[in-house]
C-alpha atoms as a PDB file:
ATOM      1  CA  UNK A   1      60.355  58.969  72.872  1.00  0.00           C
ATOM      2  CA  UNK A   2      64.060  58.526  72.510  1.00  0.00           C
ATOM      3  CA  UNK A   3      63.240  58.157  68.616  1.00  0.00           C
ATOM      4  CA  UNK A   4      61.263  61.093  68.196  1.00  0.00           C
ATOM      5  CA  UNK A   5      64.463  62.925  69.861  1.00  0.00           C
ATOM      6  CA  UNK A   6      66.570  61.520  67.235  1.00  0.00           C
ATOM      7  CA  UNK A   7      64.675  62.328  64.618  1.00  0.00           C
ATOM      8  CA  UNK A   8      63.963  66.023  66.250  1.00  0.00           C
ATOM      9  CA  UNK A   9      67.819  65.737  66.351  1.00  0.00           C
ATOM     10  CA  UNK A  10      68.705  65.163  62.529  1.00  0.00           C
ATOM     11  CA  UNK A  11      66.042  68.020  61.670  1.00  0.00           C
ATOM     12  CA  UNK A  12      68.360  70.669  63.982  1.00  0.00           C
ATOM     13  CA  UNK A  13      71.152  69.356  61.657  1.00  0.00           C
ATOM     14  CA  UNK A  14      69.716  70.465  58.903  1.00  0.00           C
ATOM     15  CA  UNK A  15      67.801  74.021  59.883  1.00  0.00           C
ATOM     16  CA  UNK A  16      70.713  75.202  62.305  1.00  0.00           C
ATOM     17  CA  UNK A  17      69.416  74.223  65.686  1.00  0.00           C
ATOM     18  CA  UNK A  18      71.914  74.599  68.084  1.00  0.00           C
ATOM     19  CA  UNK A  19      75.264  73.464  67.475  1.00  0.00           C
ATOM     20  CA  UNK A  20      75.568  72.442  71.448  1.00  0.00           C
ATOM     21  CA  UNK A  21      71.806  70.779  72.113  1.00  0.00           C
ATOM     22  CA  UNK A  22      72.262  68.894  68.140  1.00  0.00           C
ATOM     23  CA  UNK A  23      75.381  67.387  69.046  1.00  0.00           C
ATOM     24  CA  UNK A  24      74.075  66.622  73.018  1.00  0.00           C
ATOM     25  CA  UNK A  25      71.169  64.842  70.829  1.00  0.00           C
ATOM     26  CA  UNK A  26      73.520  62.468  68.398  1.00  0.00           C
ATOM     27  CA  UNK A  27      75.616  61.433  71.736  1.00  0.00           C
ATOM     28  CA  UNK A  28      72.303  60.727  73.573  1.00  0.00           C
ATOM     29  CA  UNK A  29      70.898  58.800  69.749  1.00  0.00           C
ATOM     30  CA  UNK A  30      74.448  56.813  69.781  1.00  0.00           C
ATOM     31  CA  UNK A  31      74.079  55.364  73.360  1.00  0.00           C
ATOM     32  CA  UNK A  32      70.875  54.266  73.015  1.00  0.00           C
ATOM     33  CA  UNK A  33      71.659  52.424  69.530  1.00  0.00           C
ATOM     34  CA  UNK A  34      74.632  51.128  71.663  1.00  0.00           C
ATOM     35  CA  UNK A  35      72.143  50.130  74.035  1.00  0.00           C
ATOM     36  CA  UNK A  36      70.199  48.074  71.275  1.00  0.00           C
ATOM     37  CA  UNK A  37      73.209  46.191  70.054  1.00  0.00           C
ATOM     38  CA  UNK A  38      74.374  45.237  73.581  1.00  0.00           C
ATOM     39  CA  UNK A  39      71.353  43.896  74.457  1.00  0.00           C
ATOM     40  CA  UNK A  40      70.824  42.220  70.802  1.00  0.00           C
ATOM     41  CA  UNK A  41      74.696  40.368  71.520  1.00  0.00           C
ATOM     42  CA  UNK A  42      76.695  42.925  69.600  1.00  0.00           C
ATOM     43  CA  UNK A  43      79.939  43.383  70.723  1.00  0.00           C
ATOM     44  CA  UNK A  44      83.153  43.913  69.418  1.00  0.00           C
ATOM     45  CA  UNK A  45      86.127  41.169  70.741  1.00  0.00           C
ATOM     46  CA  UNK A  46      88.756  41.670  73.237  1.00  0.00           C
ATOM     47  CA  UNK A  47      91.432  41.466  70.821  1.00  0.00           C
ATOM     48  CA  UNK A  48      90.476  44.806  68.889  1.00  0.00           C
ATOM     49  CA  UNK A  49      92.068  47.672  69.574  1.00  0.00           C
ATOM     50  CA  UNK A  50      92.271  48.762  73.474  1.00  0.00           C
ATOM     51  CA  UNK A  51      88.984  46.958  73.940  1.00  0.00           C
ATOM     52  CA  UNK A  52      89.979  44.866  77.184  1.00  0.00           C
ATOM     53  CA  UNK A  53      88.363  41.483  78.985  1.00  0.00           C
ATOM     54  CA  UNK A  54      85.536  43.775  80.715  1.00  0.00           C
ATOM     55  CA  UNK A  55      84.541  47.421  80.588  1.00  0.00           C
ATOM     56  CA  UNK A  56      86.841  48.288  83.553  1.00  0.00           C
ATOM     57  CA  UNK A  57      89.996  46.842  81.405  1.00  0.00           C
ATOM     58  CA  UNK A  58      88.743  48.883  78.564  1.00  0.00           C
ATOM     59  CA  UNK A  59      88.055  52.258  80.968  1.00  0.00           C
ATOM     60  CA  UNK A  60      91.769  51.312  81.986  1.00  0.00           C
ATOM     61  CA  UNK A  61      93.365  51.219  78.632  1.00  0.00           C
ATOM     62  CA  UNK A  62      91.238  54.199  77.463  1.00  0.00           C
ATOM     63  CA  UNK A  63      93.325  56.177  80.848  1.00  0.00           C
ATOM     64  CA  UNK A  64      96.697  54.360  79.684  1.00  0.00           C
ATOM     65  CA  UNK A  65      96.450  56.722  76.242  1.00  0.00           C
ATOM     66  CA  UNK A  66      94.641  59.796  77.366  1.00  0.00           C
ATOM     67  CA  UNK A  67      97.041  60.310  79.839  1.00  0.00           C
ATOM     68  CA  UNK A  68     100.508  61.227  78.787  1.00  0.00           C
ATOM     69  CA  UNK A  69      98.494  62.731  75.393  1.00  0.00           C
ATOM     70  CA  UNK A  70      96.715  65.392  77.712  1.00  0.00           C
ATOM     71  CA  UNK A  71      98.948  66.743  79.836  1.00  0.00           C
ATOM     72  CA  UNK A  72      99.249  70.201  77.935  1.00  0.00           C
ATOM     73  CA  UNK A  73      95.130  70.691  77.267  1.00  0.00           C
ATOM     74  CA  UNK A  74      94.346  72.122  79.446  1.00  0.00           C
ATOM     75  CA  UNK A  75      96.882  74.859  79.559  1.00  0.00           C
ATOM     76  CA  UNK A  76      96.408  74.804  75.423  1.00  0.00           C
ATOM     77  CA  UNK A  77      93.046  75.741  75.930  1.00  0.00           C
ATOM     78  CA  UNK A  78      93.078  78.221  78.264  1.00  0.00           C
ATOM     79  CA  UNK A  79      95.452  80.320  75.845  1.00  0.00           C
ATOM     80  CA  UNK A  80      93.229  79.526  72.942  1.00  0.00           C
ATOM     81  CA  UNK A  81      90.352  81.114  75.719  1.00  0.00           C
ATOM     82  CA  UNK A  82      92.288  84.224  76.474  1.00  0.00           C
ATOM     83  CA  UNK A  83      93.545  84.906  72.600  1.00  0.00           C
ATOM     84  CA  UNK A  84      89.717  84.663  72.148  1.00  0.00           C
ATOM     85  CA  UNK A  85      89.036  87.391  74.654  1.00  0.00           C
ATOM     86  CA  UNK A  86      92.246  90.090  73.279  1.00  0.00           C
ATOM     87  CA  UNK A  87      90.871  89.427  70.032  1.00  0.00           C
END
């Protein structure tokens, strides 16, 4: 089933489905091909990037840059929002 979603997925690509439900489908395609690797032994070292010892270590680094970098989105989108709406 999850295939036939893919595959239903890279047709919306290509005939305009949905901009929100196509990319909803490619997240859902990528975590089950995620899924495959894990369980195949794929895995990327501890020594790449922000990748840490276990996924908590990793979730942890991930906060240590999101952080500081996203303390004006929100109020950056919420003007983008209302120039939207005066437009």
């Amino acid at each position: 089933m999850i295939l036939s979603a893919c595959a239903l997925t890279e047709e919306d690509k290509k005939h305009g489905g949905n901009q929100g439900c196509t990319m909803k489908g490619i997240a859902a395609c990528a975590a089950f091909e995620s899924v495959e690797l894990a369980l195949s032994g794929v895995h990327i070292d501890s020594v790449h990037g922000i990748n840490g010892f276990t996924p908590e270590d990793t979730m942890h680094n991930m906060g240590r840059i999101a952080s500081p970098g996203m303390t004006m989105t929100e109020k950056i989108i919420v003007e983008i929002q209302q120039e939207k709406l005066q437009a």
